[in-house]
Protein backbone atom coordinates (compact mmCIF):
# COMPACT_ATOMS: atom_id res chain seq x y z
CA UNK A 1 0.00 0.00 0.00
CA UNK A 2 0.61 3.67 -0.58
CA UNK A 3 0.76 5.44 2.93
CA UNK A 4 1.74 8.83 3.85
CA UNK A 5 2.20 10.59 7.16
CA UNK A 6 1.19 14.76 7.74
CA UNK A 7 2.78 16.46 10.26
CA UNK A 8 3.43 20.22 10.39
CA UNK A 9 5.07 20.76 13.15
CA UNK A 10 7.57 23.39 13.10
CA UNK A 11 10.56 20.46 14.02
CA UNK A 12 12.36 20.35 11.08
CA UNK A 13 12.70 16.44 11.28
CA UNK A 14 14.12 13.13 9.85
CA UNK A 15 15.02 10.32 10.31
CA UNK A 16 18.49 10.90 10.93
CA UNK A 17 17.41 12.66 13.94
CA UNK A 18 15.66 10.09 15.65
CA UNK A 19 17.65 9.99 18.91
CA UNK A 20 18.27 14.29 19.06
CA UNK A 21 16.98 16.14 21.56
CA UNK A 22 15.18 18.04 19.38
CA UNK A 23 12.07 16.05 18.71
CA UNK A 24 9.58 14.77 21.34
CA UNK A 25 7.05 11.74 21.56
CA UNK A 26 5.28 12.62 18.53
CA UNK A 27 8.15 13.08 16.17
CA UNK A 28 9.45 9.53 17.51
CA UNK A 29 6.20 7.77 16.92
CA UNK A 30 6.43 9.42 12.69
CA UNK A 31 9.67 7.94 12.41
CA UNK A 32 9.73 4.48 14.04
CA UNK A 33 6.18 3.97 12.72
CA UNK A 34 7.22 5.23 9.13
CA UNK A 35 10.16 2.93 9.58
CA UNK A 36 7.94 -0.36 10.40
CA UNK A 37 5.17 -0.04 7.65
CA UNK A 38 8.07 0.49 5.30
CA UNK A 39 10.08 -2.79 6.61
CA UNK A 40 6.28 -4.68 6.26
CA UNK A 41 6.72 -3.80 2.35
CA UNK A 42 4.41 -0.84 2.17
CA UNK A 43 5.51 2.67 0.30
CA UNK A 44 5.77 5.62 2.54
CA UNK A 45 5.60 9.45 1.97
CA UNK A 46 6.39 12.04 5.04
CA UNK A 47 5.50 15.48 4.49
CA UNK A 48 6.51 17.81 7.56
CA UNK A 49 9.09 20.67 7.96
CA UNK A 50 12.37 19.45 6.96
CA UNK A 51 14.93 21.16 5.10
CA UNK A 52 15.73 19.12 2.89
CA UNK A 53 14.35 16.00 1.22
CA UNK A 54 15.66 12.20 1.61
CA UNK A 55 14.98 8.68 1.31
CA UNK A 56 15.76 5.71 3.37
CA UNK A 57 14.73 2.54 1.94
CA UNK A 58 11.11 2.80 1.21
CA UNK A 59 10.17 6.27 2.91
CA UNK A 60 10.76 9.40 1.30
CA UNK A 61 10.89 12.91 3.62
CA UNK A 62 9.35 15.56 1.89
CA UNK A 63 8.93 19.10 2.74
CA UNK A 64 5.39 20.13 3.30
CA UNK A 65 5.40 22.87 0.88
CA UNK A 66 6.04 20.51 -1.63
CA UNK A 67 2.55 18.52 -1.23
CA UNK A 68 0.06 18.53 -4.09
CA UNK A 69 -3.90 17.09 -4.21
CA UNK A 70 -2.83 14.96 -6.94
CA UNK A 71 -0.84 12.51 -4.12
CA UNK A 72 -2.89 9.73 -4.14
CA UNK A 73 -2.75 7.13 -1.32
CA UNK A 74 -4.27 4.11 0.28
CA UNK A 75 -3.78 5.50 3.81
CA UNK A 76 -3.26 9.21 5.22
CA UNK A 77 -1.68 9.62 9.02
CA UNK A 78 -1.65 13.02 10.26
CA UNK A 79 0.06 13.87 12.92
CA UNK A 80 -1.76 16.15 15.53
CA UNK A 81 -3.63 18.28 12.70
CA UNK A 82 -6.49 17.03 10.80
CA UNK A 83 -6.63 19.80 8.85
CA UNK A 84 -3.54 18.65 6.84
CA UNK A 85 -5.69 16.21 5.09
CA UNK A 86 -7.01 18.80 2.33
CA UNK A 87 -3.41 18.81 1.07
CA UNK A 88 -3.32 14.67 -0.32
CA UNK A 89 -6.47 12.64 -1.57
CA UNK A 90 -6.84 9.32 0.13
CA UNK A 91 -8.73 6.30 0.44
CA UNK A 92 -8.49 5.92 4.17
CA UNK A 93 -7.64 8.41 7.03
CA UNK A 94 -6.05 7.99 10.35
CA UNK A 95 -5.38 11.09 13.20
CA UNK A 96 -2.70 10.37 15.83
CA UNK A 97 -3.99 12.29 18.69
CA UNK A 98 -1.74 13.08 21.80
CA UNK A 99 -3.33 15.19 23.58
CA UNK A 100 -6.67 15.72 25.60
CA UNK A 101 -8.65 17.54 23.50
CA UNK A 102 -11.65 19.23 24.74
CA UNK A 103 -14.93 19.84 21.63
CA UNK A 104 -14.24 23.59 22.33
CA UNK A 105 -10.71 23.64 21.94
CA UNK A 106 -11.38 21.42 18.34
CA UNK A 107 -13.59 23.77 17.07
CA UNK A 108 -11.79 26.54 18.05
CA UNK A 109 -8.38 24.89 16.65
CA UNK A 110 -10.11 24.91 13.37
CA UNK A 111 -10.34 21.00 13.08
CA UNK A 112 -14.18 20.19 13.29
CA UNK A 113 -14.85 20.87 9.77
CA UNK A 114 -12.44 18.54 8.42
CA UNK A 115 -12.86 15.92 11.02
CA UNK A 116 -16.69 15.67 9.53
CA UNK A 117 -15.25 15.99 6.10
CA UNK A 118 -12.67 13.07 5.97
CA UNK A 119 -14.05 11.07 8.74
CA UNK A 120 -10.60 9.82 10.60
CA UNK A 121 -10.61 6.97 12.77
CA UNK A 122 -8.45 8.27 15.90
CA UNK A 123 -5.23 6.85 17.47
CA UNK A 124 -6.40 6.46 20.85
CA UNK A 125 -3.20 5.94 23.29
CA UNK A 126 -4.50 5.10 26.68
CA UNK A 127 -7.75 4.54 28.64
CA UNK A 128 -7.51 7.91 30.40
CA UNK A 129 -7.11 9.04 26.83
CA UNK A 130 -10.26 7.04 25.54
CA UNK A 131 -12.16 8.64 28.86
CA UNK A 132 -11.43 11.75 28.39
CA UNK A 133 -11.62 12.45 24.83
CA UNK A 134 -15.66 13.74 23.63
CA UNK A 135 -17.70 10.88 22.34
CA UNK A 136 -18.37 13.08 19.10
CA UNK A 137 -14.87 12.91 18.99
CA UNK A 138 -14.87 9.69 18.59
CA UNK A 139 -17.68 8.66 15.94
CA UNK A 140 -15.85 7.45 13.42
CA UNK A 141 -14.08 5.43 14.76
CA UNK A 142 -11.18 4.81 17.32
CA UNK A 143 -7.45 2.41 17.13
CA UNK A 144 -6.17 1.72 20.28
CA UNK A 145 -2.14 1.55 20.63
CA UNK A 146 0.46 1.70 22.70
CA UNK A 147 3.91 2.80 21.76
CA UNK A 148 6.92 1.23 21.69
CA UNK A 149 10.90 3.10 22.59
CA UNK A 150 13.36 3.67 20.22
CA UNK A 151 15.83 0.46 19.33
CA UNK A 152 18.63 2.44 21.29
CA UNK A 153 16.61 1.45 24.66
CA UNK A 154 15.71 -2.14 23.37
CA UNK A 155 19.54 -2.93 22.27
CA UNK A 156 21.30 -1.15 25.72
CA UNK A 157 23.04 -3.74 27.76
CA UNK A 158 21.87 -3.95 31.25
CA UNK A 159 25.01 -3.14 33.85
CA UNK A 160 23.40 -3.25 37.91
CA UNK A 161 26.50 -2.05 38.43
CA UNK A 162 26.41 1.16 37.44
CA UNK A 163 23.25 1.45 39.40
CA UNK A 164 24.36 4.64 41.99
CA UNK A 165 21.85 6.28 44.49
CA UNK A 166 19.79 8.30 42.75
CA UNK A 167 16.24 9.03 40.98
CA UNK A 168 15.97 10.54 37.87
CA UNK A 169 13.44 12.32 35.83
CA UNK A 170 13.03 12.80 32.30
CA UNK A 171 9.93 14.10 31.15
CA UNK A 172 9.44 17.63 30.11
CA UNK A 173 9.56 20.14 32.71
CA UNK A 174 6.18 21.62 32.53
CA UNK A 175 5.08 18.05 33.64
CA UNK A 176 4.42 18.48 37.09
CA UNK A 177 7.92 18.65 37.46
CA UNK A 178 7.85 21.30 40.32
CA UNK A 179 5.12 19.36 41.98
CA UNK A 180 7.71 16.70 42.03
CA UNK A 181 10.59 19.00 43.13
CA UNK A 182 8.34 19.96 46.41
CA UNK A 183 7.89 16.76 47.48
CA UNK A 184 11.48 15.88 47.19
CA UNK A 185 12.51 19.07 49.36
CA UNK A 186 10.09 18.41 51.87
CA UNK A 187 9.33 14.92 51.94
CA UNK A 188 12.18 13.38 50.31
CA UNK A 189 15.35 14.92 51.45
CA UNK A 190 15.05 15.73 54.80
CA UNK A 191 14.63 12.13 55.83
CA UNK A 192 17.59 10.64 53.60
CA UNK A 193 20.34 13.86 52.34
CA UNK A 194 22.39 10.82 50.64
CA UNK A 195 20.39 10.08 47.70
CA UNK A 196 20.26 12.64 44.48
CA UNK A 197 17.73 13.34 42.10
CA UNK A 198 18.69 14.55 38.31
CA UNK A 199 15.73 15.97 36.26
CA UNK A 200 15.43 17.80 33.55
CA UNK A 201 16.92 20.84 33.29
CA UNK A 202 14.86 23.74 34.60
CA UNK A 203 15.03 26.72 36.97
CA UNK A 204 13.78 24.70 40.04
CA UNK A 205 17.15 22.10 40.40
CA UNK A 206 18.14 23.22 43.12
CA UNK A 207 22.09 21.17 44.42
CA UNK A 208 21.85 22.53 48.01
CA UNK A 209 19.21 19.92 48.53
CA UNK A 210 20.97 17.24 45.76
CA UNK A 211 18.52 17.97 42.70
CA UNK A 212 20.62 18.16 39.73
CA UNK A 213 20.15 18.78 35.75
CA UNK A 214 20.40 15.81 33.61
CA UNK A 215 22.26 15.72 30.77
CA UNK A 216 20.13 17.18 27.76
CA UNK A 217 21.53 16.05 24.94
CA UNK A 218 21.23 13.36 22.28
CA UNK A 219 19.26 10.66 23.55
CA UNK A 220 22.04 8.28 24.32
CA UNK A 221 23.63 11.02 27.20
CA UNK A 222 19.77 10.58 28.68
CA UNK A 223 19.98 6.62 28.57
CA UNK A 224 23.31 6.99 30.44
CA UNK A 225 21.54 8.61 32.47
CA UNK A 226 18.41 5.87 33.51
CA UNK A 227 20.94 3.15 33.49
CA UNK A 228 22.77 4.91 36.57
CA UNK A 229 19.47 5.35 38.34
CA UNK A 230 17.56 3.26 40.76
CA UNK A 231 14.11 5.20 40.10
CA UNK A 232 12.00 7.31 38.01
CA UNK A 233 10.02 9.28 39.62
CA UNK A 234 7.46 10.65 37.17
CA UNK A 235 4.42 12.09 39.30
CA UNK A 236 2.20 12.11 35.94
CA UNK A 237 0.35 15.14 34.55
CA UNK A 238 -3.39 15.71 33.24
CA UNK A 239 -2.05 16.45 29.49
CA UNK A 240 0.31 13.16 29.76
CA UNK A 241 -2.20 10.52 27.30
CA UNK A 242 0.87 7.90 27.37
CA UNK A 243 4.34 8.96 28.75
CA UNK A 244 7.27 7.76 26.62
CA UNK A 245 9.64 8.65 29.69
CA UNK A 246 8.01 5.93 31.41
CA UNK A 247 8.28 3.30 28.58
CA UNK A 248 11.70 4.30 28.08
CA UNK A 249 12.66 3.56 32.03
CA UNK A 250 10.08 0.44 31.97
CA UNK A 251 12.32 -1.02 29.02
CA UNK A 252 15.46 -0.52 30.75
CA UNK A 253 14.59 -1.85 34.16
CA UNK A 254 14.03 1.30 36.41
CA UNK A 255 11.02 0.86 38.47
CA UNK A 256 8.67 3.96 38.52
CA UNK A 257 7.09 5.71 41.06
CA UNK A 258 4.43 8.05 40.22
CA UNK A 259 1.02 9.74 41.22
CA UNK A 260 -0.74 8.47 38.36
CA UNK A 261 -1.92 11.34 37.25
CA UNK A 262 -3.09 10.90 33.56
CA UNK A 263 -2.16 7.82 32.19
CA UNK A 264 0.57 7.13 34.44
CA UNK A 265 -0.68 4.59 36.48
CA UNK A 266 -2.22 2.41 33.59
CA UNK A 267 2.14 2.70 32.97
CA UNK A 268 3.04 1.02 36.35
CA UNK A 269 2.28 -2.35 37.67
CA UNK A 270 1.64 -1.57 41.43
CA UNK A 271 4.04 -3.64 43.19
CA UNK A 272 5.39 -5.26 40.32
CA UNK A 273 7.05 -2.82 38.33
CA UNK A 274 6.88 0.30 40.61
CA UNK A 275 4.51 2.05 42.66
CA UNK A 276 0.90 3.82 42.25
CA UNK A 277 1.31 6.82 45.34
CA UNK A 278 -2.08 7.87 46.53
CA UNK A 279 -1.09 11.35 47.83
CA UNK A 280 2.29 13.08 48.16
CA UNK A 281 3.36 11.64 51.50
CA UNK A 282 2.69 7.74 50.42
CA UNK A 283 4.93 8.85 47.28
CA UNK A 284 8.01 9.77 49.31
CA UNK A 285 6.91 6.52 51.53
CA UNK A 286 7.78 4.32 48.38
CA UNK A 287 11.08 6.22 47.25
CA UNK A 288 12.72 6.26 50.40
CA UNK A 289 11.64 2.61 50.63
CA UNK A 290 12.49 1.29 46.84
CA UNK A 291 16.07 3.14 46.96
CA UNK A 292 17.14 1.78 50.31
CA UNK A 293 15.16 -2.04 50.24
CA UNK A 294 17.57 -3.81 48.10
CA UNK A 295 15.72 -7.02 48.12
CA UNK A 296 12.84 -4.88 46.52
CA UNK A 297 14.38 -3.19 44.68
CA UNK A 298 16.13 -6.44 43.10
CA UNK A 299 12.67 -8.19 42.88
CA UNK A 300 11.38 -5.46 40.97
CA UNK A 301 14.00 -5.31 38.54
CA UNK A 302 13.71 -8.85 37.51
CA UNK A 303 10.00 -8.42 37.17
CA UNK A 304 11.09 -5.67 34.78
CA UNK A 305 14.06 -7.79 33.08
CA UNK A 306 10.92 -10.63 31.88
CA UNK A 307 8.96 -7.76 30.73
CA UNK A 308 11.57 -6.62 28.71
CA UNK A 309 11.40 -6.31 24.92
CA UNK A 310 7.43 -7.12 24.83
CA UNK A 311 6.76 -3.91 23.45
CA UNK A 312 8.39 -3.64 19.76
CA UNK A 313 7.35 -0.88 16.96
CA UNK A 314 6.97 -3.79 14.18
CA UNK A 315 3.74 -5.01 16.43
CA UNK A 316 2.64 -1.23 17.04
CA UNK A 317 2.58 -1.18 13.11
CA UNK A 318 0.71 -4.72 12.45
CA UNK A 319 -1.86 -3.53 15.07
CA UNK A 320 -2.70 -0.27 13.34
CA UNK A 321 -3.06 -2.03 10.01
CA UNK A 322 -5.28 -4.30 11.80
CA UNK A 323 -7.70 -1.71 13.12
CA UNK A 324 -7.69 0.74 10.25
């Protein structure tokens, strides 16, 4: 099949910069997806903001400029913006939503019109997200997935050794990352001034109580990173319809502790592979315990270490051809 992916954000993205610090969640999901139905034997066009256009294998990166109604496919993706959909002419459509969306905000974004014109069936990425998004939103039709992590976190060599005492946090910083923060200073840190937390850089690290930036740079300096942690603590956010930080950990053996705000508690096996806090207090309960339990902490990473590798983009890709 003939299958092209929209996306106009203002990333000027490729392939070659799957692991840059550049691109977020979304961009990821264009290119490893892109990459998969390509590998299956299907033809793929990408039309977003890059400079310059390329080919690898069977997907060709176009600028968006260049589009033209005469593309004709089997499948369109788009990536965010239904709108994008007047540029191509296609037999099927698909929207990858990541975000809660709220009717009002739709309309006002512009997208009603064409979502009633080209009738998308929308990439749904969690059960919060299937809760929360408008039933009229939803008419027709929804696919349900779950992402996979980039092959850099599926190939990385687990080393315990290089486990040191410290928690780590990796999603963006306007993810409840001060909330976070102000549990650590007052919950956290007074009861154990050993242990270190490294987040993403911000304003609010603060080294006087051991909250340090992380390295922010391609994605391999994060995955350094995780690998030296014993936690992620991640206390979730309302906006957050899947949490890629979370996979990422999950898939290289961290256990997570988090508030479960938006979908981060359909992300953690309570007791298994991390911990579900009820309130603040119960969350600094379970770090203090998970860094300094060893015998948890082991049993939790080899509940992580069997879950390892279950989650691959080449299934993501079979299951969206299967529901489209």
């Amino acid at each position: 099949m003939k299958i092209c992916f929209l996306d106009n954000s203002n990333v000027p993205y490729t392939y070659k910069d799957l692991n840059s610090k550049v691109i977020r969640g979304a961009e990821d999901v264009v290119i490893n997806l892109s990459n998969e139905l390509s590998l299956l034997g299907h033809e793929i066009d990408i039309f977003n903001n890059c400079i310059e256009n390329c080919v690898k294998e069977n997907v060709k990166w176009h600028n968006i400029k260049h589009i033209s109604k005469n593309y004709i496919y089997d499948i369109a993706i788009t990536n965010n913006d239904i709108r994008l959909f007047k540029n191509i002419s296609a037999r099927k459509y698909v929207a990858i939503s990541h975000s809660i969306q709220t009717i009002e905000k739709f309309i006002r974004k512009g997208q009603l019109f064409s979502y009633l014109k080209y009738k998308p069936k929308i990439v749904l990425l969690s059960d919060y997200h299937n809760r929360n998004r408008n039933y009229i939103l939803k008419i027709f039709g929804i696919i349900n997935l779950e992402w996979a992590v980039n092959s850099l976190f599926l190939e990385t060599k687990l080393n315990n050794e290089l486990i040191e005492n410290r928690a780590i946090f990796t999603s963006r910083s306007d993810r409840n990352l001060e909330m976070l923060i102000n549990i650590w200073k007052e919950k956290i840190y007074p009861r154990d001034k050993l242990i270190k937390l490294y987040t993403t850089p911000s304003n609010l690290t603060d080294n006087k109580f051991n909250i340090f930036n992380r390295n922010f740079d391609q994605k391999e300096k994060m995955l350094e990173d995780i690998l030296k942690s014993k936690v992620l603590l991640v206390p979730g956010h309302k906006g957050e319809v899947y949490c890629i930080a979370a996979e990422e950990a999950r898939e290289l053996c961290i256990p997570i502790i988090t508030l479960g705000i938006g979908s981060l508690k359909e992300r953690v096996q309570h007791g298994i592979t991390g911990f579900v806090a009820k309130n603040s207090e119960d969350f600094a309960n379970y770090t203090l315990k998970l860094i300094n339990d060893k015998k948890l902490w082991n049993s939790m990473r080899d509940n992580l270490i069997k879950l390892r590798g279950t989650k691959k983009w080449n299934d993501v890709a079979t299951n969206l051809l299967n529901q489209i």
